[in-house]
N, C-alpha and C. Protein backbone atom coordinates (compact mmCIF):
# COMPACT_ATOMS: atom_id res chain seq x y z
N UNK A 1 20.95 -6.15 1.27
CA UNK A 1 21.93 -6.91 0.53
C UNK A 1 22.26 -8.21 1.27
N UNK A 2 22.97 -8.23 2.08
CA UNK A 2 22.74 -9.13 3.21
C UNK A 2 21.89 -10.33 2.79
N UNK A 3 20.25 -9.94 3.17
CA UNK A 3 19.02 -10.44 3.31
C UNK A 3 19.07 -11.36 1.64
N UNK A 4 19.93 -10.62 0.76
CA UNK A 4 19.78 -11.13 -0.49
C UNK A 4 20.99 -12.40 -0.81
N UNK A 5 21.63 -12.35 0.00
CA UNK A 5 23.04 -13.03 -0.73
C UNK A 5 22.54 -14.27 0.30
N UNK A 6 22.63 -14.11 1.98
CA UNK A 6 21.84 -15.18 2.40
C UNK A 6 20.38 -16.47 1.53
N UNK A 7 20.05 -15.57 1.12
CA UNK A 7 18.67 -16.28 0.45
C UNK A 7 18.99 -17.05 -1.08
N UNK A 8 19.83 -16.18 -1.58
CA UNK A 8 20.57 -16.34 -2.83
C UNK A 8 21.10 -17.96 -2.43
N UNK A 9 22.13 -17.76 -1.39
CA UNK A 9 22.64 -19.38 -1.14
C UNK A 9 22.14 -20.26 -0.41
N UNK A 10 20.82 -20.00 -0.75
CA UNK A 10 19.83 -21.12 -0.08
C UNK A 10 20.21 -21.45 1.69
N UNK A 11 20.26 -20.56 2.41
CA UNK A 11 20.34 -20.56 3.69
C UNK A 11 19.25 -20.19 4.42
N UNK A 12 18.08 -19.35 4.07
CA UNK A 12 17.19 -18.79 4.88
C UNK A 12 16.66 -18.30 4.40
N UNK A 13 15.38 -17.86 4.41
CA UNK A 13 14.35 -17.17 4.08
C UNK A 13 13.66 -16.13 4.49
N UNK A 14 13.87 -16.54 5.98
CA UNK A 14 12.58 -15.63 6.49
C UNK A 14 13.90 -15.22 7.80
N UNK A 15 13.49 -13.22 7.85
CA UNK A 15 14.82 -12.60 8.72
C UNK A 15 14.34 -11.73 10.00
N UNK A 16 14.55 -12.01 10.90
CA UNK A 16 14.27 -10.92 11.90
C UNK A 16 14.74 -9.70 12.03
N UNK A 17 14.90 -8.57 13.00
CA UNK A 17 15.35 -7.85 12.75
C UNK A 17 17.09 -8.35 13.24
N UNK A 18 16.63 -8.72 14.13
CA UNK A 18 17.96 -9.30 14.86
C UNK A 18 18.99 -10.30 13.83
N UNK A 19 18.48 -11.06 13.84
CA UNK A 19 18.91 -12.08 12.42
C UNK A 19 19.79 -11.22 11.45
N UNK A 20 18.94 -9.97 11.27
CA UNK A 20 19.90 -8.93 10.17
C UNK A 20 21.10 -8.41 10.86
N UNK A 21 20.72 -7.94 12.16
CA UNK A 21 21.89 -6.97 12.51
C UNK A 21 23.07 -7.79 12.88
N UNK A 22 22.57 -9.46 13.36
CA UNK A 22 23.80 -10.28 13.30
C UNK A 22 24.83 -10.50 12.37
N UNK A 23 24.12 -10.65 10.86
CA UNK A 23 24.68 -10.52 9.99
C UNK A 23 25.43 -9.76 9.30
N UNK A 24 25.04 -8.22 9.78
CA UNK A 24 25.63 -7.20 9.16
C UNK A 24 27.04 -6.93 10.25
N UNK A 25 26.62 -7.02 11.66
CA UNK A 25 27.67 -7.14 12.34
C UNK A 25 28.96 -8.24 12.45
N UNK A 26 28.36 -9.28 12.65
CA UNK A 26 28.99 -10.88 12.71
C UNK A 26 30.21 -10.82 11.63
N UNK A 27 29.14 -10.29 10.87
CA UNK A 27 29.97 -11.22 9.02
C UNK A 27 30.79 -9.91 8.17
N UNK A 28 29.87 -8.82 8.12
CA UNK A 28 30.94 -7.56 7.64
C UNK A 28 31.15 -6.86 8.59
N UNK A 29 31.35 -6.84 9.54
CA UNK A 29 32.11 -6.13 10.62
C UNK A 29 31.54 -4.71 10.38
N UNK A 30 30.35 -4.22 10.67
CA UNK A 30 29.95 -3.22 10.06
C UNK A 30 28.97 -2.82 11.47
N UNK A 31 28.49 -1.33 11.94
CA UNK A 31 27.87 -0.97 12.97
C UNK A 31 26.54 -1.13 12.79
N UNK A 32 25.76 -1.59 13.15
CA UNK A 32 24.04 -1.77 13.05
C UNK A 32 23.33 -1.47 14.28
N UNK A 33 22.53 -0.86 14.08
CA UNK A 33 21.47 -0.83 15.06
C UNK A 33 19.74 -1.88 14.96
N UNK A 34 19.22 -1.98 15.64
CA UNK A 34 17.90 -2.51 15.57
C UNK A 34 17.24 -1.22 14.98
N UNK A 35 17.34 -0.20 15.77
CA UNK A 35 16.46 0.88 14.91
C UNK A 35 16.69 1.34 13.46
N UNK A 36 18.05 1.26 13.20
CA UNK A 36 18.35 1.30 11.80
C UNK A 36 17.83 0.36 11.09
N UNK A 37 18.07 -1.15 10.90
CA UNK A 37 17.18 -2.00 10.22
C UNK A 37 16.13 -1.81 10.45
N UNK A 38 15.58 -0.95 11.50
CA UNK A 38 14.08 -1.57 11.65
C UNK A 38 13.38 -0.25 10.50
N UNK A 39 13.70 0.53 10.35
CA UNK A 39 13.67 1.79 9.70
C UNK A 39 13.89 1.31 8.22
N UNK A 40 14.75 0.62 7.67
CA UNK A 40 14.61 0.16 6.66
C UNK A 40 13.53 -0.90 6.44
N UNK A 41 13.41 -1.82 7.11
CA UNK A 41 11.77 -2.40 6.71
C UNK A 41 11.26 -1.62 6.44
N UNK A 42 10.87 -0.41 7.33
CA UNK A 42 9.48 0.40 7.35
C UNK A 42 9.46 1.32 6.11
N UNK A 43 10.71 1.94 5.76
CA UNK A 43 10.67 2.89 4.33
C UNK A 43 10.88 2.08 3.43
N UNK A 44 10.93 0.77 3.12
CA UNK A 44 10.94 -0.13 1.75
C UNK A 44 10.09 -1.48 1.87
N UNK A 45 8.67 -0.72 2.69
CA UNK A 45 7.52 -2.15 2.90
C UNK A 45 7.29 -3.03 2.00
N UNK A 46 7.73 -2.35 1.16
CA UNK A 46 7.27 -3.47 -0.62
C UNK A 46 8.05 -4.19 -1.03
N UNK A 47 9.18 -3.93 -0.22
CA UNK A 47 9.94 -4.99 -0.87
C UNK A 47 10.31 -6.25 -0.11
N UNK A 48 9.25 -6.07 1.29
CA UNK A 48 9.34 -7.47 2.50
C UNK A 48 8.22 -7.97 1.90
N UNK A 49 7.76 -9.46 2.47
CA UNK A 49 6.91 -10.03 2.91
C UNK A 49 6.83 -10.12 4.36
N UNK A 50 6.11 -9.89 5.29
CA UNK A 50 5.84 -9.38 6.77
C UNK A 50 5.13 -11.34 7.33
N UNK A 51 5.78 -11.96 8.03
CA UNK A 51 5.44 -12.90 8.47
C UNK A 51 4.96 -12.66 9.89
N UNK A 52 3.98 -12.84 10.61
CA UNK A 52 3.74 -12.65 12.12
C UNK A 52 3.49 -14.47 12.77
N UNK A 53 3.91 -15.10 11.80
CA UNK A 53 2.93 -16.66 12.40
C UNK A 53 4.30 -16.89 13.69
N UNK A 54 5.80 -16.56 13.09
CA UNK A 54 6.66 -17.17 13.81
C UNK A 54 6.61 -16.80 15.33
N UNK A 55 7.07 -18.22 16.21
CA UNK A 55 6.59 -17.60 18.06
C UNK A 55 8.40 -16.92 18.35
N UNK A 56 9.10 -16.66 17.27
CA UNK A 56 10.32 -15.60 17.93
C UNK A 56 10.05 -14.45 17.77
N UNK A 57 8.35 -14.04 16.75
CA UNK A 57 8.73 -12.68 16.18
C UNK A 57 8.19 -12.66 15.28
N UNK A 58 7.97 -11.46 14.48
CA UNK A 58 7.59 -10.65 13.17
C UNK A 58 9.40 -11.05 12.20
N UNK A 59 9.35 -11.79 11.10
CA UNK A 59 10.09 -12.00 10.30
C UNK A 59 9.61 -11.02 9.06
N UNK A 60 10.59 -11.32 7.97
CA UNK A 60 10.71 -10.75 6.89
C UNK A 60 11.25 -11.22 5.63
N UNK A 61 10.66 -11.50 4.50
CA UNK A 61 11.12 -12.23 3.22
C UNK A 61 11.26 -11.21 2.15
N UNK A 62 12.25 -11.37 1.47
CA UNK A 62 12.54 -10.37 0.64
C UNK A 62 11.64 -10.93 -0.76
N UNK A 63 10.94 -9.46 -1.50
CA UNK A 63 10.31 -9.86 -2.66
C UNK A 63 11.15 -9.75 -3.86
N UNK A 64 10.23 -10.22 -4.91
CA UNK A 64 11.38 -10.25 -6.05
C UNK A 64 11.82 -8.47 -6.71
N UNK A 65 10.98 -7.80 -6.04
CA UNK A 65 11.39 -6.34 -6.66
C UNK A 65 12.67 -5.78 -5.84
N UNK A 66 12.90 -6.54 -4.60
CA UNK A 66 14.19 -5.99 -3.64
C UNK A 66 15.40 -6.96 -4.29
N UNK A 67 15.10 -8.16 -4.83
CA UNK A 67 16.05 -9.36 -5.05
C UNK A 67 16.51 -9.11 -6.55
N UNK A 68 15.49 -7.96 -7.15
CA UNK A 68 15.81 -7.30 -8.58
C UNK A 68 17.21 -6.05 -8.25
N UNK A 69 16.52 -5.30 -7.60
CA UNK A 69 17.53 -3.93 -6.78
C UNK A 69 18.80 -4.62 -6.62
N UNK A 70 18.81 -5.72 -5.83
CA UNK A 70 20.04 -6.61 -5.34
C UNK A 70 21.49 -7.01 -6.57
N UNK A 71 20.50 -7.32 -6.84
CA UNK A 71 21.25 -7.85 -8.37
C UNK A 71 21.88 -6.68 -9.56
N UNK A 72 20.95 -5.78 -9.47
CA UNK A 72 21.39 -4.37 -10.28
C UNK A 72 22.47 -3.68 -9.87
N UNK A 73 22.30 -3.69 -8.17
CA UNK A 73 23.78 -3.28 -7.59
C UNK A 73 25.00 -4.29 -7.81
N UNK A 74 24.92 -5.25 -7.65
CA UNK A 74 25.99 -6.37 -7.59
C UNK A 74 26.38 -6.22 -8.96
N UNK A 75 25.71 -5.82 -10.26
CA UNK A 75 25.88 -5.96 -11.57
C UNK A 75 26.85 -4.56 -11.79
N UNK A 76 25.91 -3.37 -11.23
CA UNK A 76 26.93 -1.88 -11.33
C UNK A 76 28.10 -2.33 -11.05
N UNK A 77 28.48 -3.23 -9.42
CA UNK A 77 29.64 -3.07 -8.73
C UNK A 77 30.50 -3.52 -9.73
N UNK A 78 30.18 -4.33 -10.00
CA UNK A 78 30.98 -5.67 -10.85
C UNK A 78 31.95 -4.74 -12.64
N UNK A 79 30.69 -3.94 -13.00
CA UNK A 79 31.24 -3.41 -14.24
C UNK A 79 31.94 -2.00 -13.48
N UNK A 80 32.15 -1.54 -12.39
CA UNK A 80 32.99 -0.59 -12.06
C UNK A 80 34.44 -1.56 -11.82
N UNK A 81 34.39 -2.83 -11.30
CA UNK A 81 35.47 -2.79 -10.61
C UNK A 81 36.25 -3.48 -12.11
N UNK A 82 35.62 -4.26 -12.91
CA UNK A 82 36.36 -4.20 -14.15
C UNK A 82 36.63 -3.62 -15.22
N UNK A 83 36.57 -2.22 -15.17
CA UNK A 83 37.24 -1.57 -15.67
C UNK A 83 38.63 -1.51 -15.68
């Protein structure tokens, strides 16, 4: 989600693992691990694009089938909370 709302506002594209857990920590005050994100790459490969060119690292771009998921949740949330 994160990975989606970043990209959504034209800030970034391409995420490390680190990059994520900053975000999830930094910005929602929320507990992350590296192994936890890294675990989510690995059980939802289809929905990265896997970059190796960058010299910080193996990055990650979200595809349009994760940026679909993204949006379906934000859409559920939205018709629960207006009720």
């Amino acid at each position: 989600m994160v990975m989606y709302i970043v990209t959504s506002e034209a800030k970034g594209d391409f995420f490390s693992i680190a990059d994520v857990q900053c975000l999830v920590t930094d910005l929602w005050g929320l507990h992350s691990s590296s192994k936890t994100i890294s675990n989510i790459f690995t059980e939802n490969k289809s929905w990265f694009k896997v970059d190796t060119s960058f010299k910080e690292g193996t990055k990650r771009k979200l595809l349009e089938g994760a940026k679909e998921y993204a949006r379906k949740i934000i859409e559920e949330f939205n018709k629960a909370t207006n009720k």
